[in-house]
Each structure stands twice: as C-alpha cells, then as structure tokens.
Protein backbone atom coordinates (compact mmCIF):
# COMPACT_ATOMS: atom_id res chain seq x y z
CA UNK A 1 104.30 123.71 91.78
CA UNK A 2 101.60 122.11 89.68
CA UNK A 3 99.15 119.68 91.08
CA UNK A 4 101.29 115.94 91.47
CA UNK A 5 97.67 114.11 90.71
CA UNK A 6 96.64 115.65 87.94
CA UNK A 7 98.79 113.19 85.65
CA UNK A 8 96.62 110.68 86.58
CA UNK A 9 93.46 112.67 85.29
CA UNK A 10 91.78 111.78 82.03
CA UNK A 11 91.23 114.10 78.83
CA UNK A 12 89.71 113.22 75.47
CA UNK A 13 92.06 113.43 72.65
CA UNK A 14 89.42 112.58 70.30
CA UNK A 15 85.61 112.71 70.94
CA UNK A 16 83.25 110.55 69.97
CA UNK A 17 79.48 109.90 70.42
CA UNK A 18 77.84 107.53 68.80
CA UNK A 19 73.65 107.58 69.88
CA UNK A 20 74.16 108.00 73.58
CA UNK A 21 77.30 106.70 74.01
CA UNK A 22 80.10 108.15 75.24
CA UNK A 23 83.29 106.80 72.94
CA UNK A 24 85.56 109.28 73.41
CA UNK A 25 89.42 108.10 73.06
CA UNK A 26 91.21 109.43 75.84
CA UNK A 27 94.73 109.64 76.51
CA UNK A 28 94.27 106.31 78.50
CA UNK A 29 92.89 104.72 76.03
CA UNK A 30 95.82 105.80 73.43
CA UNK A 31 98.56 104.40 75.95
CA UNK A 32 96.54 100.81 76.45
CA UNK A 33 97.01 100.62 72.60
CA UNK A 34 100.45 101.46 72.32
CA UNK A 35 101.10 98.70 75.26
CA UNK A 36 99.48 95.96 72.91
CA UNK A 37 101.20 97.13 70.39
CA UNK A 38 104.68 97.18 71.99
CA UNK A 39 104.07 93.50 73.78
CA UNK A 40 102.91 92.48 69.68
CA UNK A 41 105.96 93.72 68.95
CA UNK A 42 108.40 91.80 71.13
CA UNK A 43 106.53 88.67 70.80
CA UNK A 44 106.65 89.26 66.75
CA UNK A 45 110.52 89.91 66.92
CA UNK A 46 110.87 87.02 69.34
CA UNK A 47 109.09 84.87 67.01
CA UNK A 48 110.70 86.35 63.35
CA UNK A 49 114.50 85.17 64.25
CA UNK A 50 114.25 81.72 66.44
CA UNK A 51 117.39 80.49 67.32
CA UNK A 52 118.51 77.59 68.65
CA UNK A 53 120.37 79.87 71.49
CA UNK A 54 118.04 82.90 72.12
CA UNK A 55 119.48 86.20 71.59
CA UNK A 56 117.25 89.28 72.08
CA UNK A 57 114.29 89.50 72.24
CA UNK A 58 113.94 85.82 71.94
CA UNK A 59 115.95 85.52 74.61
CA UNK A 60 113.68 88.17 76.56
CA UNK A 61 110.56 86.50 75.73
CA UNK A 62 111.77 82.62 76.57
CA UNK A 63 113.06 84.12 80.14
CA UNK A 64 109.41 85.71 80.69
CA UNK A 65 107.33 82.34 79.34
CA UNK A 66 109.98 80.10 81.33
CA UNK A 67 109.32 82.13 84.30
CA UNK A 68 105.50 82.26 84.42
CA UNK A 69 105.06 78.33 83.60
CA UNK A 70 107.41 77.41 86.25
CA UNK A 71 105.27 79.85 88.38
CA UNK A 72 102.18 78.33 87.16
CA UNK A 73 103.33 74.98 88.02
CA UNK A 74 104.27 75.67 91.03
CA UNK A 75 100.96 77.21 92.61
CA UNK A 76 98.46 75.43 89.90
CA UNK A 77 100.09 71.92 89.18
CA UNK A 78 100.82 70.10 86.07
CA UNK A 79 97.05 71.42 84.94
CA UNK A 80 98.72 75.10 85.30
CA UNK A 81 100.83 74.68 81.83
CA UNK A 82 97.02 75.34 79.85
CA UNK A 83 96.85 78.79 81.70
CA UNK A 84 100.22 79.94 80.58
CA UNK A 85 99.07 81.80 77.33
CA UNK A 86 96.88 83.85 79.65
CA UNK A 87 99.25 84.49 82.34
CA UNK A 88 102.10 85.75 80.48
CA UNK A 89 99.30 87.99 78.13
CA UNK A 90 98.69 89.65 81.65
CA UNK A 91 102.05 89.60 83.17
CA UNK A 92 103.42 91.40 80.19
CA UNK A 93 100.46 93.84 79.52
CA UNK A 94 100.91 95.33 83.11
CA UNK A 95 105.10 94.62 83.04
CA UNK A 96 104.71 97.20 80.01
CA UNK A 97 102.04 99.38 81.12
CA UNK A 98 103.82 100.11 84.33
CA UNK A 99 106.92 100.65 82.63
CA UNK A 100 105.40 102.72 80.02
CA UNK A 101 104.11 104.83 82.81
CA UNK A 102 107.51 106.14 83.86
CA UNK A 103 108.57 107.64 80.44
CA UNK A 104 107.97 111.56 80.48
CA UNK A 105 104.45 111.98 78.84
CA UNK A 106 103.03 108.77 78.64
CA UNK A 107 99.95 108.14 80.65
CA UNK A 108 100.03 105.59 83.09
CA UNK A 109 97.18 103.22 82.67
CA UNK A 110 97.70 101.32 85.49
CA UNK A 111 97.32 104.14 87.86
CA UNK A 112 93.73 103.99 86.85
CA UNK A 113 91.52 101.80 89.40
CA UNK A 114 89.09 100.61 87.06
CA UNK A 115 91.66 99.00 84.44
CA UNK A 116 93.31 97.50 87.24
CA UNK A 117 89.87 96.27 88.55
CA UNK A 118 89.02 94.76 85.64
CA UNK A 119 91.94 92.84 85.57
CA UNK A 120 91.77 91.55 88.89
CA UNK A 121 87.48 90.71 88.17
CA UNK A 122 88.55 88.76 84.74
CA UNK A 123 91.28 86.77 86.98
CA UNK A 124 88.62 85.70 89.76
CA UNK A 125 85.81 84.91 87.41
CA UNK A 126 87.70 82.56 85.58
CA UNK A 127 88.88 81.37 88.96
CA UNK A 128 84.96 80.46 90.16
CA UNK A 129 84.22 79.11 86.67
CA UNK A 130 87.37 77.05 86.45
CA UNK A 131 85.95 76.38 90.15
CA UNK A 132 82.52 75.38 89.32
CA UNK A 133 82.98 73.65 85.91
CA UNK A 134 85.44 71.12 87.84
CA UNK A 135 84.05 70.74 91.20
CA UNK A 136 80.43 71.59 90.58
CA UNK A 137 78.53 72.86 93.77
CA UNK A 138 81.34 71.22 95.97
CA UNK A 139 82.93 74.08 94.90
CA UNK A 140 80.98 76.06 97.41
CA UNK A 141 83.23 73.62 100.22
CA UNK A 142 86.18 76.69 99.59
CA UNK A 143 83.93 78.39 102.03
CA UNK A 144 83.97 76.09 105.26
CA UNK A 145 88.33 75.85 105.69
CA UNK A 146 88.90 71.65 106.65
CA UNK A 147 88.57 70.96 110.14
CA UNK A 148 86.10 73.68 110.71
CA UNK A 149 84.08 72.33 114.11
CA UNK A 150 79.73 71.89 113.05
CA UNK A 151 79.11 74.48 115.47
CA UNK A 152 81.22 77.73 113.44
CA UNK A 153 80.39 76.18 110.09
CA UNK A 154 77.64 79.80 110.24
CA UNK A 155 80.09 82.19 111.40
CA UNK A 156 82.76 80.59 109.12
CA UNK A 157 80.64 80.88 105.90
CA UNK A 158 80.15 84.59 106.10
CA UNK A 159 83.64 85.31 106.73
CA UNK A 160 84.99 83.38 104.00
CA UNK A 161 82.71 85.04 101.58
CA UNK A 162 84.12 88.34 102.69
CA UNK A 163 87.76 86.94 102.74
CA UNK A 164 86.18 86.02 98.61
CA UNK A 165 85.36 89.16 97.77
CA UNK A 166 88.08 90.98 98.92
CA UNK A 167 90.15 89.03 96.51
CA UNK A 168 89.86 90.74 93.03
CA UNK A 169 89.58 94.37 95.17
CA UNK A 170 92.85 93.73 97.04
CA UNK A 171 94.01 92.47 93.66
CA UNK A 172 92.84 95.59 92.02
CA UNK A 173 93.77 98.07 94.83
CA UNK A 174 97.77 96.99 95.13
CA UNK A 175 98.67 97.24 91.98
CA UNK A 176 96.65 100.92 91.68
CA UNK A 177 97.91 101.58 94.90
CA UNK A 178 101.76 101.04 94.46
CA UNK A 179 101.73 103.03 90.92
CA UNK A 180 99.70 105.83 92.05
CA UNK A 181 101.87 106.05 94.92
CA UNK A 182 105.08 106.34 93.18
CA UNK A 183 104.64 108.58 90.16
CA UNK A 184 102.89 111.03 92.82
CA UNK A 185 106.18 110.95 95.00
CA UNK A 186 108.24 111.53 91.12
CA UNK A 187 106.06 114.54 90.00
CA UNK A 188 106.47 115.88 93.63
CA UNK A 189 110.08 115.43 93.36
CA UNK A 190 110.31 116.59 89.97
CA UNK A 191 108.21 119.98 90.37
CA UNK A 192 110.53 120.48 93.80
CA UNK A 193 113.31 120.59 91.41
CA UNK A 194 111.84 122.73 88.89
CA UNK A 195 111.18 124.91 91.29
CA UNK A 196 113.70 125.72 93.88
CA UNK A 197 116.85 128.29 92.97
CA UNK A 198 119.46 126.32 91.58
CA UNK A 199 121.89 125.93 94.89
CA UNK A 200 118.81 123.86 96.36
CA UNK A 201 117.83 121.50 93.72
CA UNK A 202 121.03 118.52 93.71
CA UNK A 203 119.06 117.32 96.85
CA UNK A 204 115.07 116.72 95.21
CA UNK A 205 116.78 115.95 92.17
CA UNK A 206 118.72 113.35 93.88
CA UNK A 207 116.33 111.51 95.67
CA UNK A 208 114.21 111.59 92.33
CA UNK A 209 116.81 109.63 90.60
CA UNK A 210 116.77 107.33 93.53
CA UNK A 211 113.34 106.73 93.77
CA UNK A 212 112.77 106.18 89.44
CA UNK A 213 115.10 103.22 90.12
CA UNK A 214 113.33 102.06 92.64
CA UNK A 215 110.07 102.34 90.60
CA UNK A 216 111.40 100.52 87.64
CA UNK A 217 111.95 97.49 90.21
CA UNK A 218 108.81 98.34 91.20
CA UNK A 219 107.13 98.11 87.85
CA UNK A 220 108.88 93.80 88.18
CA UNK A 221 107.32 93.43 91.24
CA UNK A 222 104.08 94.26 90.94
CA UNK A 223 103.67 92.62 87.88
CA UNK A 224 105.33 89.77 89.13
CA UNK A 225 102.48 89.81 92.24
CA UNK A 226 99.89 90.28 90.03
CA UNK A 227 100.62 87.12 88.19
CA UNK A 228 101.44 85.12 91.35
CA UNK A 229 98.17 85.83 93.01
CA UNK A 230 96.78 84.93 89.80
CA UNK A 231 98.16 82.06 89.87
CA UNK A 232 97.15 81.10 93.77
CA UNK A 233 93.16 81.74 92.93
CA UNK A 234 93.55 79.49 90.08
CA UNK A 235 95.67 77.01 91.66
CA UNK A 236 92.38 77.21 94.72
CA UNK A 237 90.19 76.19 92.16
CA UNK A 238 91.70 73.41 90.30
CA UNK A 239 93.07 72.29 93.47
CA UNK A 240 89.79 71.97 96.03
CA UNK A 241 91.48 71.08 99.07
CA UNK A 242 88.57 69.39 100.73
C-alpha cells in the first residue's frame, strides 16, 4: 500500500523561473484556480437568472449570504453587515476547496498549512487594523481582561499576548488539521481495499464510505468555524469591551 501522505505532497506541473524566482505552477496552485473559478461560477449563475423566488443556484447562494450576515451580526453587530462581502469570499473559497479535495484526483489545497495560514494571518490583521483604526492605542486595553486587580496587570499582559498570537495559528492549524486528518484516514482506507483479497475488502470499503460522508459534513463545518471565528476577532475589535 502506497504512502497515505503523499497526496498531500507538491509537484510542478509547469516550471517556471523568472531571474531567481521560483514560479513554478504546481498542482496546488492549479486546484486554488479552479476553486475561484467554480465559486465565479455559482455566484455568476446566481446572479444571470434572479428571481423573485430563488431556484438554484440563486437559491444556493441567498442561503450562504443569508447565513453569514446573520452570523456576522450576531458576533460583530449592526457594523458586521460591511464585512459580509469578505466573509462569504472566504467561507465559500474554503467550503469549495475542502469539498474539491474529496473528488478522486484533485489536490486538496487546504491540507496545505501555509494556505490555511495565510488565511487565518489576513483574518487577524484586518482584525488589529480594524482594532487600531477605531480604538487607537486603547486598542492595546484587549490585553488587560476588565476587572483585572493593579497588581497582575504584568503577568496578565504577557499572557494575553500569547492567548493573541495563538489566534491566527490555532486558526490556521484546525482547519489543516481536520483535512489532513481525514483524507489520510480515506487513502488508508482506500489502499486497504485495493489491497486485501476480495472476501476481506466489504469491511475497509465500508467504513470508507462511512467516513467520506462524514468528511463532506466535515468540509460544512470547518468552513462554517472558520468564518465564525472570523467573525469573533472582528466582532473583538469593533466591539472593545473596556
């Protein structure tokens, strides 16, 4: 049976070097494109037959915007309706790239820790300059919690920056984390029923049906946790509770 991680290893389809840069396209690449292309797409057929009772993909598409404004409002406020165009760009770009990810042959991009890192870094940075450009340097007052006695203010302030920066890597690291995870327990699954004579392999194949179901849910979720977390640092920094 073939190596389970080495689907989430990247190859150049196409190199490139321009001076002493590396632009290679890799297959990674090629399947980050094709999710643009395919959220375009929906958005495009959404858009090209409005009806006054959504069929479709309109009807797809008003669910998903519906859904992340409520959710915006909820954790932001009334000021989280201007970070809707943003939130459903990112709740549908990793929706699709995790569900991408379980066809046959596509590459799953986010399996990958840095496109899932950058994700999570874009999402706190507008966070601290949402943060800063509202509050100013009373900002910085996220880092003593209210009612914090004078005397732990220093051991408070430390901790809280950890409890910051852990943020955008716990962020990054889930979402990795729980799609990494679960195409490694498919291809093991998969190559166990490749493999064994044909009496023994109802059983792996079994559980492999089992557990793609449970990875298409999974593919909701996450995205759906990626968004609301999102939506709590940015709701932290237009809301400065003290």
């Amino acid at each position: 049976m073939e190596n389970p991680l080495h689907h989430f290893e990247l190859h150049n389809v196409v190199d490139l070097h321009l001076g002493g840069l590396d632009l290679s396209i890799s297959q990674g690449v090629i399947t980050m494109w094709v999710v643009v292309a395919a959220v375009f797409m929906l958005f495009a057929a959404a858009a090209r037959r409005r009806a006054l009772v959504p069929v479709g993909a309109q009807n797809v598409v008003e669910m998903g915007v519906e859904f992340i404004r409520n959710m915006a409002e909820d954790n932001i406020g009334k000021a989280g309706v201007k970070y809707v165009p943003f939130l459903i760009s990112l709740f549908f770009f990793v929706l699709f790239g995790n569900l991408l990810g379980l066809v046959p042959g596509v590459f799953t991009i986010t399996s990958q820790l840095f496109v899932t890192a950058v994700l999570a870094v874009v999402v706190y940075v507008i966070s601290l300059v949402v943060g800063f450009r509202k509050h100013g340097s009373h900002f910085l007052s996220i880092l003593v919690p209210g009612g914090t006695p004078g005397w732990l203010i220093p051991l408070m302030i430390p901790i809280e920056i950890l409890s910051q920066l852990a943020r955008p890597i716990s962020l990054a690291v889930r979402l990795f984390a729980n799609m990494t995870a679960g195409h490694t327990i498919l291809a093991v699954l998969f190559g166990m029923t490749v493999s064994l004579p044909l009496w023994a392999k109802w059983l792996p194949f079994g559980f492999t049906v089992i557990i793609y179901g449970l990875e298409l849910f999974i593919a909701f979720i996450q995205a759906y946790i990626f968004v609301m977390l999102s939506c709590v640092y940015l709701g932290d920094a237009e809301n400065l509770a003290h």
